[in-house]
PDB file of N, CA and C in Angstrom:
ATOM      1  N   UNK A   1      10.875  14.803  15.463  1.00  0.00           N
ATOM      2  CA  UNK A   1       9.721  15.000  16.321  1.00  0.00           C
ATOM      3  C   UNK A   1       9.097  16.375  16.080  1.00  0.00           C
ATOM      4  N   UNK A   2       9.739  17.675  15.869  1.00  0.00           N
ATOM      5  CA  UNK A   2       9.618  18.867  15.490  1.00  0.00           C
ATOM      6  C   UNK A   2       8.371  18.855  14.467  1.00  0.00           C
ATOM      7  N   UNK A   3       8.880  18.080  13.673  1.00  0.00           N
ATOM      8  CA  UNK A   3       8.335  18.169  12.384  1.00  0.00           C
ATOM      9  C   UNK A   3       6.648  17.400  12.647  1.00  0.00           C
ATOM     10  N   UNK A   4       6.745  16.304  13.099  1.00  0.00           N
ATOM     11  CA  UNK A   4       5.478  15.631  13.602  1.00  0.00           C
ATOM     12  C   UNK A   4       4.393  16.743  13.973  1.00  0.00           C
ATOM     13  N   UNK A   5       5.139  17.783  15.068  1.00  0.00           N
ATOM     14  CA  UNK A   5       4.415  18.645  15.964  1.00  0.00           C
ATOM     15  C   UNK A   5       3.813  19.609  14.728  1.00  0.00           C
ATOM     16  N   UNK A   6       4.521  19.679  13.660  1.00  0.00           N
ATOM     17  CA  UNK A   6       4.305  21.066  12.930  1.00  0.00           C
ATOM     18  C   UNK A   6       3.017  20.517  12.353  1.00  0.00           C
ATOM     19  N   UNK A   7       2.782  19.342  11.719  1.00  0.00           N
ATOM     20  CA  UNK A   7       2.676  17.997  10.931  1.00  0.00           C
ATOM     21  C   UNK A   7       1.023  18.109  11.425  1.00  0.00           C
ATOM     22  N   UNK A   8       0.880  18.183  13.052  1.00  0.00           N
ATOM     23  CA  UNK A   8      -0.255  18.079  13.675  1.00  0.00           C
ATOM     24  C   UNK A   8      -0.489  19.284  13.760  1.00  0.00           C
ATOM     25  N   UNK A   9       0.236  20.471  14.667  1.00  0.00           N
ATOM     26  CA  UNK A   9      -0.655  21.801  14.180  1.00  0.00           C
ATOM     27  C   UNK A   9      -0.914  22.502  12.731  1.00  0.00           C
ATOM     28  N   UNK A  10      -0.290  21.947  11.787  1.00  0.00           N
ATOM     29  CA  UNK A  10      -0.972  22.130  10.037  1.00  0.00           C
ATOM     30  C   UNK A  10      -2.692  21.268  10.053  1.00  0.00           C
ATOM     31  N   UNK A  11      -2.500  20.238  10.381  1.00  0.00           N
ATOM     32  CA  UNK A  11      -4.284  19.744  10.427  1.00  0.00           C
ATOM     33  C   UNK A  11      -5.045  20.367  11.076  1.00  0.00           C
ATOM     34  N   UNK A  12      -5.206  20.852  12.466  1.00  0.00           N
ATOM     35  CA  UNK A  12      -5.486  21.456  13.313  1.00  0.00           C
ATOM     36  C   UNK A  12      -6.062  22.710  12.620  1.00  0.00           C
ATOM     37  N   UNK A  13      -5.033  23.441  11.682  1.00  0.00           N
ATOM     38  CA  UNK A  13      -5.030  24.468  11.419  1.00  0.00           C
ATOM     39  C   UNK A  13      -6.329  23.984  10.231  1.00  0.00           C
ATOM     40  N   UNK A  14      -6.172  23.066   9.478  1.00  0.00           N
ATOM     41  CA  UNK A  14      -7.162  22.931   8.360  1.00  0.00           C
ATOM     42  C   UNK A  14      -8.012  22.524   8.962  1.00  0.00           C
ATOM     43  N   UNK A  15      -8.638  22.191  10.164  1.00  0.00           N
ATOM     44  CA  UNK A  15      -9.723  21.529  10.748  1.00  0.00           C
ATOM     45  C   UNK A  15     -10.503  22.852  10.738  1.00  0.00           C
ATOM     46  N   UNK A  16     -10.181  24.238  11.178  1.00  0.00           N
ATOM     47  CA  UNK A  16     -10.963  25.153  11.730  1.00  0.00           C
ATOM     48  C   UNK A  16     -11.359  25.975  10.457  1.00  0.00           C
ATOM     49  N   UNK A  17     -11.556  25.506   9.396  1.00  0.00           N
ATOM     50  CA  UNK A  17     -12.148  26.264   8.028  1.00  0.00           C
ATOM     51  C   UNK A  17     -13.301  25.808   7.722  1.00  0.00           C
ATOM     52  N   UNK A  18     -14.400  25.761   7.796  1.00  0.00           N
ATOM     53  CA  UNK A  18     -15.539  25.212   7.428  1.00  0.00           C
ATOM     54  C   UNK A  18     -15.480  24.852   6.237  1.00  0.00           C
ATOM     55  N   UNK A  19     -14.995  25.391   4.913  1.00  0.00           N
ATOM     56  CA  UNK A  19     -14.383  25.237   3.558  1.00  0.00           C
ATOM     57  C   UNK A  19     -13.877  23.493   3.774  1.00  0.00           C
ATOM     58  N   UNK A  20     -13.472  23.284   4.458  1.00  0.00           N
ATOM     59  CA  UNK A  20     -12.272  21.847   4.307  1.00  0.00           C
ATOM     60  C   UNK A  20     -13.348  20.794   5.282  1.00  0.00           C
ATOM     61  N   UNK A  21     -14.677  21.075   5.805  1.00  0.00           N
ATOM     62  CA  UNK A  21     -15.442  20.334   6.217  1.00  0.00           C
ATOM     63  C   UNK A  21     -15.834  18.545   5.929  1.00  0.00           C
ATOM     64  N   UNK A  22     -15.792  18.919   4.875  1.00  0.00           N
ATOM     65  CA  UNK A  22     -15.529  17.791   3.704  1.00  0.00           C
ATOM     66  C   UNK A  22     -14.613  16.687   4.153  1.00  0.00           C
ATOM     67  N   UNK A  23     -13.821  17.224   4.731  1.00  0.00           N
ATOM     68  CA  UNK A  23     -12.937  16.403   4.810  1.00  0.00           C
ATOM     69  C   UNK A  23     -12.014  15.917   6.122  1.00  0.00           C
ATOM     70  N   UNK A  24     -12.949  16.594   7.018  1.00  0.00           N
ATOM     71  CA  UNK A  24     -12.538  16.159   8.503  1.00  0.00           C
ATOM     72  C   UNK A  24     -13.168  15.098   8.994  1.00  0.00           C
ATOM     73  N   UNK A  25     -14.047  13.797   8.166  1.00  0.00           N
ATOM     74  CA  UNK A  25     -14.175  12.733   8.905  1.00  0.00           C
ATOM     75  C   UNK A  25     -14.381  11.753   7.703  1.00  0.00           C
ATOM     76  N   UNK A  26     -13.735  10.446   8.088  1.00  0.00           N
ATOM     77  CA  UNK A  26     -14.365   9.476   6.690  1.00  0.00           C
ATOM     78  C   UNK A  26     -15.837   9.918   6.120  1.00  0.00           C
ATOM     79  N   UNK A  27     -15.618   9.354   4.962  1.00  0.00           N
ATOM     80  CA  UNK A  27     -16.948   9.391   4.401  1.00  0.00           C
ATOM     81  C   UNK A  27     -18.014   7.896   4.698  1.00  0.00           C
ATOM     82  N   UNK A  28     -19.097   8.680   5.335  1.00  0.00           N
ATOM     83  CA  UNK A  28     -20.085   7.904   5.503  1.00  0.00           C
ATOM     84  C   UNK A  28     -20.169   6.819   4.246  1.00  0.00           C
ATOM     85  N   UNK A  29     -20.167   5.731   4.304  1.00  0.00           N
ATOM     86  CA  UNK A  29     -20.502   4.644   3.249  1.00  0.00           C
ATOM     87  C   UNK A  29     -22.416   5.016   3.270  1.00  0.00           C
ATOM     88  N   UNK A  30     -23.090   4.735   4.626  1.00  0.00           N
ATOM     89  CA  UNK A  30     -24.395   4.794   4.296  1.00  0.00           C
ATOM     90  C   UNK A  30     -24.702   6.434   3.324  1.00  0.00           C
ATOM     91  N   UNK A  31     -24.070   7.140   3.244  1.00  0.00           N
ATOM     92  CA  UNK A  31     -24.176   8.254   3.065  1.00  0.00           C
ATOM     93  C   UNK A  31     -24.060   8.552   1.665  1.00  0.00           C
ATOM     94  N   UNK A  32     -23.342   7.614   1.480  1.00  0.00           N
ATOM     95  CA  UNK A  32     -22.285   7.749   0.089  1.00  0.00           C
ATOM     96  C   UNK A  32     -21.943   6.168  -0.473  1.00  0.00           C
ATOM     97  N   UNK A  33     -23.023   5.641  -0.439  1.00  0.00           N
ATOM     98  CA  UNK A  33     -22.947   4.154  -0.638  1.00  0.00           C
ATOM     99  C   UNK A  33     -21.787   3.594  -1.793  1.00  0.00           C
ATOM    100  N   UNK A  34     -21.307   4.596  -2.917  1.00  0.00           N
ATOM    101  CA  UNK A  34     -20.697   3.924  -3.882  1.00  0.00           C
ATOM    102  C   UNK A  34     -19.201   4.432  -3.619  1.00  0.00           C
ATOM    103  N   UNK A  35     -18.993   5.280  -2.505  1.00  0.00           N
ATOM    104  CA  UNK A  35     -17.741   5.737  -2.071  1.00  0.00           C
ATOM    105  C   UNK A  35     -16.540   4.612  -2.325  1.00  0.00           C
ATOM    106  N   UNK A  36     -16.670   3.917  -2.049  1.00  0.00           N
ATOM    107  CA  UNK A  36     -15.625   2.389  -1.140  1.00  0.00           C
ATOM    108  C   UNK A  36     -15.844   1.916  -2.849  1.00  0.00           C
ATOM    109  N   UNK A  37     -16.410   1.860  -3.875  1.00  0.00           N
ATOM    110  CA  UNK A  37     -16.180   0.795  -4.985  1.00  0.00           C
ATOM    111  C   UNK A  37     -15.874   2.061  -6.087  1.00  0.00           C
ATOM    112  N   UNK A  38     -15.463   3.422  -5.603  1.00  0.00           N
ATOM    113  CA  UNK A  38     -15.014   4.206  -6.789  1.00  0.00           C
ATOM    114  C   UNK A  38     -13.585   4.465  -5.632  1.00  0.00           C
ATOM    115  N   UNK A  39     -13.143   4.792  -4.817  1.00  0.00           N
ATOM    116  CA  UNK A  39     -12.401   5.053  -4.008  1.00  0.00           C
ATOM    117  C   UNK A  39     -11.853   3.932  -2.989  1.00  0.00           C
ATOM    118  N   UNK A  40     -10.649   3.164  -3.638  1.00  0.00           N
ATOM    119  CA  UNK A  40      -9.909   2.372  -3.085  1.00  0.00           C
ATOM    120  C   UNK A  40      -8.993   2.474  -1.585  1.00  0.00           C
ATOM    121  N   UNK A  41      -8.548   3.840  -1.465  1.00  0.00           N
ATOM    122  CA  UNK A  41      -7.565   4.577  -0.219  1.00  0.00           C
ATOM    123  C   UNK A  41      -8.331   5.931   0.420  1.00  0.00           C
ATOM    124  N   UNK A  42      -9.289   5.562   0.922  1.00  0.00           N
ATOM    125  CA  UNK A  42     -10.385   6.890   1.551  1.00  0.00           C
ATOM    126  C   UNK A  42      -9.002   7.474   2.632  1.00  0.00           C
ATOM    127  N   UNK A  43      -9.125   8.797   2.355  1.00  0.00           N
ATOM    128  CA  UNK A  43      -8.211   9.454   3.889  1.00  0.00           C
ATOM    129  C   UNK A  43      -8.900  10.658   4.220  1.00  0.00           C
ATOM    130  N   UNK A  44      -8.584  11.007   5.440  1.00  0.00           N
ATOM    131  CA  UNK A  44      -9.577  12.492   5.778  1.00  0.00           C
ATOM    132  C   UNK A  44      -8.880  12.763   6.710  1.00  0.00           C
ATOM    133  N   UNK A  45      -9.139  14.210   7.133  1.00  0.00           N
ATOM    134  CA  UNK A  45      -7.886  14.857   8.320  1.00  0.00           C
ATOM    135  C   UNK A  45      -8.125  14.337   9.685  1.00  0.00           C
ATOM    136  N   UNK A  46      -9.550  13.574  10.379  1.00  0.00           N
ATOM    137  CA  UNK A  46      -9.235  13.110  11.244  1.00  0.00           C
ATOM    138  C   UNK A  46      -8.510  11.462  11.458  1.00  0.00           C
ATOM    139  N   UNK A  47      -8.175  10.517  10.619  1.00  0.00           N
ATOM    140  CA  UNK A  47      -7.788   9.855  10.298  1.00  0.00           C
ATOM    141  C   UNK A  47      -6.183  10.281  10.141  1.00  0.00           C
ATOM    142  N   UNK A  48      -5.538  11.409   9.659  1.00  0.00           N
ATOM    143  CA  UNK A  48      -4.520  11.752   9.649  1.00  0.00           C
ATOM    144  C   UNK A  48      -3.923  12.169  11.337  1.00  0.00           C
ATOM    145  N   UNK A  49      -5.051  13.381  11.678  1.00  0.00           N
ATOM    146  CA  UNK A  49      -4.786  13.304  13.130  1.00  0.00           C
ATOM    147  C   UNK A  49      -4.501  12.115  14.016  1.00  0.00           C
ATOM    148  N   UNK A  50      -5.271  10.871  13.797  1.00  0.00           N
ATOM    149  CA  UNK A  50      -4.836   9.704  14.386  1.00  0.00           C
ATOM    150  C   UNK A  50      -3.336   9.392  14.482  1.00  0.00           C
ATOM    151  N   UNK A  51      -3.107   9.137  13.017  1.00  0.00           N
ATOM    152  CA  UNK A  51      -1.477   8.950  12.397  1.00  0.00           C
ATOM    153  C   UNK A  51      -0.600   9.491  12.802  1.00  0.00           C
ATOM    154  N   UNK A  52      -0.605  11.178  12.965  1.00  0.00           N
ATOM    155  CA  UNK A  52       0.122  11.584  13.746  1.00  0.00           C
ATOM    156  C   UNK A  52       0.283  11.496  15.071  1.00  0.00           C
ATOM    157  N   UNK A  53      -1.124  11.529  15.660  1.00  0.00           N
ATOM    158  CA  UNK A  53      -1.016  11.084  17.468  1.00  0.00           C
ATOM    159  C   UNK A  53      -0.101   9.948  17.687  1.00  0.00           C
ATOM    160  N   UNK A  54      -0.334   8.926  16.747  1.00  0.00           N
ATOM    161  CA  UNK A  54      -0.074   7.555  16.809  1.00  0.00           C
ATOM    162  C   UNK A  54       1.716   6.999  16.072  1.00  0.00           C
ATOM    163  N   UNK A  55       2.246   8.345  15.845  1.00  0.00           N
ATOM    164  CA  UNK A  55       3.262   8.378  15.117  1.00  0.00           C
ATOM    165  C   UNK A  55       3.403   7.839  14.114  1.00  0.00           C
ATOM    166  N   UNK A  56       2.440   7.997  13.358  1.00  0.00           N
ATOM    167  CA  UNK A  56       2.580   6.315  11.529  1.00  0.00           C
ATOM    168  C   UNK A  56       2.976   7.431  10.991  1.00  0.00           C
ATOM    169  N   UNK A  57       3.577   8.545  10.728  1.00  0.00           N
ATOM    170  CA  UNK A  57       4.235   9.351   9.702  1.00  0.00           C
ATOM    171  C   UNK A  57       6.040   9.502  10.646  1.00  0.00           C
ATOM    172  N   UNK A  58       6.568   9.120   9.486  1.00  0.00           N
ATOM    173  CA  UNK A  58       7.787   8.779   9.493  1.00  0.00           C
ATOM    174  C   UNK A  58       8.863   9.898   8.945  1.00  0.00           C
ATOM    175  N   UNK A  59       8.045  10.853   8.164  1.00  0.00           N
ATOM    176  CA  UNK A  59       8.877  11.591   7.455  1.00  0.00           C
ATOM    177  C   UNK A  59       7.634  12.604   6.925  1.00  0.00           C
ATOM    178  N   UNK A  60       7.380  14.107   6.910  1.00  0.00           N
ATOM    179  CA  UNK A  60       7.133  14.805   6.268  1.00  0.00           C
ATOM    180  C   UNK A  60       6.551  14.763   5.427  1.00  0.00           C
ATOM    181  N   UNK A  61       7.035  14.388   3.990  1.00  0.00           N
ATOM    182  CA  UNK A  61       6.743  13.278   2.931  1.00  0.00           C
ATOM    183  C   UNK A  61       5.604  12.626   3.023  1.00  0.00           C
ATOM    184  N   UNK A  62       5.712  12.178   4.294  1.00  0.00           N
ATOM    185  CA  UNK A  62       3.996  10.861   4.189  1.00  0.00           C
ATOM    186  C   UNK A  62       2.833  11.693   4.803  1.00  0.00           C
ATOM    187  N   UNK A  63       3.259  12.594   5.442  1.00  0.00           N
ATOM    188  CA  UNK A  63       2.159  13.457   5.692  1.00  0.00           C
ATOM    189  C   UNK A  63       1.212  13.881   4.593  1.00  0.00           C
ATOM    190  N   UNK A  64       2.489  14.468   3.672  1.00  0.00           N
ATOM    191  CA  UNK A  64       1.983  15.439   2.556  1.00  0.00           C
ATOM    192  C   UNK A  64       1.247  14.399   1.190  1.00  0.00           C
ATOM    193  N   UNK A  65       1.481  13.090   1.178  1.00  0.00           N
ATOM    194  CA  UNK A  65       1.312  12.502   0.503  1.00  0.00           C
ATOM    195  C   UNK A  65      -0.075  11.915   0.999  1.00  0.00           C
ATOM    196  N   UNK A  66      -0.889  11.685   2.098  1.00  0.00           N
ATOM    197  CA  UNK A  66      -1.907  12.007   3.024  1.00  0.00           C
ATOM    198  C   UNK A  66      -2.813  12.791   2.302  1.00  0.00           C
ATOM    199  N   UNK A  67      -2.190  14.173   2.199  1.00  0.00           N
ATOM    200  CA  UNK A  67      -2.704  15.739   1.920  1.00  0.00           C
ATOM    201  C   UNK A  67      -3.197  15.597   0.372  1.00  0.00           C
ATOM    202  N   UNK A  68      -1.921  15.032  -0.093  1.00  0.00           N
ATOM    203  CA  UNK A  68      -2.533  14.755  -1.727  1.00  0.00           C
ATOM    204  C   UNK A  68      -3.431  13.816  -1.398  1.00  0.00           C
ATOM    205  N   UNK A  69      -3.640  12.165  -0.930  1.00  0.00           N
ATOM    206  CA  UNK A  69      -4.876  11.886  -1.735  1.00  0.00           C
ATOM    207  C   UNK A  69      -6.136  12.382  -1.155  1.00  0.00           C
ATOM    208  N   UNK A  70      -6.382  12.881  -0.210  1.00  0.00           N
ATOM    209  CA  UNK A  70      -7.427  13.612   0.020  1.00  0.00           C
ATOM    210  C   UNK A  70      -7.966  14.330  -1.398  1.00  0.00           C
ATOM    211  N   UNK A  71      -6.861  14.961  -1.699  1.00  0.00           N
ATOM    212  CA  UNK A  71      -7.071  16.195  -2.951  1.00  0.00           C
ATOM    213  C   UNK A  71      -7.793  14.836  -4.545  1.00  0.00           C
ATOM    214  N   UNK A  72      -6.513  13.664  -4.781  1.00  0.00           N
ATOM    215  CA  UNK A  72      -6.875  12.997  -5.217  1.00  0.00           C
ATOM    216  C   UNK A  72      -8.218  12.193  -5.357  1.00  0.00           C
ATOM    217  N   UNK A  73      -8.581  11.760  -3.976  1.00  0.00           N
ATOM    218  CA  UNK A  73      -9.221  11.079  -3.889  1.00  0.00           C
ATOM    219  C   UNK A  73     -10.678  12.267  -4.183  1.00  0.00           C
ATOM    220  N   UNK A  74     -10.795  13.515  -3.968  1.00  0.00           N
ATOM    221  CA  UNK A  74     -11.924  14.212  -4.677  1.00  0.00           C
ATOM    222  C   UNK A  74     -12.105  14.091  -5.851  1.00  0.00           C
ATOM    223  N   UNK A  75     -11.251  14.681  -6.434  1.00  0.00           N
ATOM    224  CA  UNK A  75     -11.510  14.772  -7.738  1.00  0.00           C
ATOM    225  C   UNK A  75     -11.502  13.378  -8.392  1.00  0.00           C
ATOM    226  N   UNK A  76     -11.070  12.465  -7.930  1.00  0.00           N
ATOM    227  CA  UNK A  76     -11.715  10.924  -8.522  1.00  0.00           C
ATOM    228  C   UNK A  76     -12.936  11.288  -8.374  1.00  0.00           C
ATOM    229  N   UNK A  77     -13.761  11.197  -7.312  1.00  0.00           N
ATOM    230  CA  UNK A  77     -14.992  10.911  -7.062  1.00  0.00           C
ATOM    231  C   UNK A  77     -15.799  11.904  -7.936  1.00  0.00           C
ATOM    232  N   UNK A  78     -15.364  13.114  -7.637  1.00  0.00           N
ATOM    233  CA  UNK A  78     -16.028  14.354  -8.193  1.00  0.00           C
ATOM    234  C   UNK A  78     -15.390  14.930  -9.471  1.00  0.00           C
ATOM    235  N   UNK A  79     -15.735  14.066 -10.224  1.00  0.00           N
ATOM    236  CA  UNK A  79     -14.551  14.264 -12.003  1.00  0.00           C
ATOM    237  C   UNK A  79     -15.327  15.668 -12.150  1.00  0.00           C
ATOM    238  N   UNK A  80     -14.491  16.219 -12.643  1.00  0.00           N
ATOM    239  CA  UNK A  80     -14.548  17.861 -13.699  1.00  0.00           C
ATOM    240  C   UNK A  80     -14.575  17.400 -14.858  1.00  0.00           C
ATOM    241  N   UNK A  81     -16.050  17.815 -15.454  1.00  0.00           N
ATOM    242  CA  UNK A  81     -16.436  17.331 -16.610  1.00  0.00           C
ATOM    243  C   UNK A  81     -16.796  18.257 -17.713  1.00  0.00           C
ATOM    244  N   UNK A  82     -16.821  19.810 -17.317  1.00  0.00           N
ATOM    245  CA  UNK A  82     -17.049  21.506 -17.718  1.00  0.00           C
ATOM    246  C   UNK A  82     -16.027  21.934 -17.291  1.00  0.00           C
ATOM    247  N   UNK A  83     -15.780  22.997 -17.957  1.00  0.00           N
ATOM    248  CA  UNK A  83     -15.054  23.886 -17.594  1.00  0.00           C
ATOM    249  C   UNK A  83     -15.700  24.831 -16.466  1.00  0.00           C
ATOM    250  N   UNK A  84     -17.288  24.481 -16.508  1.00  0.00           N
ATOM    251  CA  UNK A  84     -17.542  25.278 -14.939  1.00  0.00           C
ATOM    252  C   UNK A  84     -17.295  24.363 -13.337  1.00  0.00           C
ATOM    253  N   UNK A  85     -17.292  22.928 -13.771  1.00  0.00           N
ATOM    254  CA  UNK A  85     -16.817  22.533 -12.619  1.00  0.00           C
ATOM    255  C   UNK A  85     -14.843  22.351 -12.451  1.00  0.00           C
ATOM    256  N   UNK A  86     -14.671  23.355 -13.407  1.00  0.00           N
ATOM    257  CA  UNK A  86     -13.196  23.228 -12.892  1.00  0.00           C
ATOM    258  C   UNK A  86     -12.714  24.758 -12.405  1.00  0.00           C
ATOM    259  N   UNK A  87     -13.775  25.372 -12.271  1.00  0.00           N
ATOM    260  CA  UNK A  87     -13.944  26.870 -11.263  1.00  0.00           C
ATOM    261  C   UNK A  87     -14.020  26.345  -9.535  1.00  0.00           C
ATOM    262  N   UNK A  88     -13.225  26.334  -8.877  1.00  0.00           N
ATOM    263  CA  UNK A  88     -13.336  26.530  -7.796  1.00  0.00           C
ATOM    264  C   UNK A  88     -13.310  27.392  -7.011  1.00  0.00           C
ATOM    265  N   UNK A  89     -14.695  27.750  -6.470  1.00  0.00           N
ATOM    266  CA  UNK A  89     -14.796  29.068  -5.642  1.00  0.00           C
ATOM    267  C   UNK A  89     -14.371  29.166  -4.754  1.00  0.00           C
ATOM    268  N   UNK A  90     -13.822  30.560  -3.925  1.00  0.00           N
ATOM    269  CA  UNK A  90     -13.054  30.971  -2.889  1.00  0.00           C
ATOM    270  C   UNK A  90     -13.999  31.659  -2.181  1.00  0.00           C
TER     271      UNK A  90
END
């Protein structure tokens, strides 16, 4: 249960960065119409927040695996195709 709690104040914590904006709510389909036929497993941190409220993480592990496809699921969408889009600014 510890871990759940940590699990939810780590999102929490990534919610309040404007940087990670991106990724605090599904992606609009009207928005992003080809989202859903390049991106099979859409996840985003409020969707994770659910999971955890809702206890669907079982282990640590599935959290973080959450965390990756977020990461995944960008760079599908948004391929690095230069070496200037593989600069990510801070």
């Amino acid at each position: 249960m510890l871990k759940l709690v940590q699990e939810c104040y780590m999102v929490d914590f990534i919610f309040i960065f404007e940087r990670f904006e991106e990724f605090s709510k599904p992606v609009d389909p009207k928005e992003v119409p080809d989202y859903l036929s390049v991106i099979s497993h859409p996840m985003d941190l409020e969707t994770m927040m659910v999971k955890v409220t809702d206890g669907k993480y079982h282990s640590a592990l599935e959290f973080l695996q959450d965390i990756n496809l977020i990461v995944e699921n960008c760079l599908e969408y948004n391929p690095m195709k230069t070496n200037e889009d593989r600069v990510i600014p801070l």
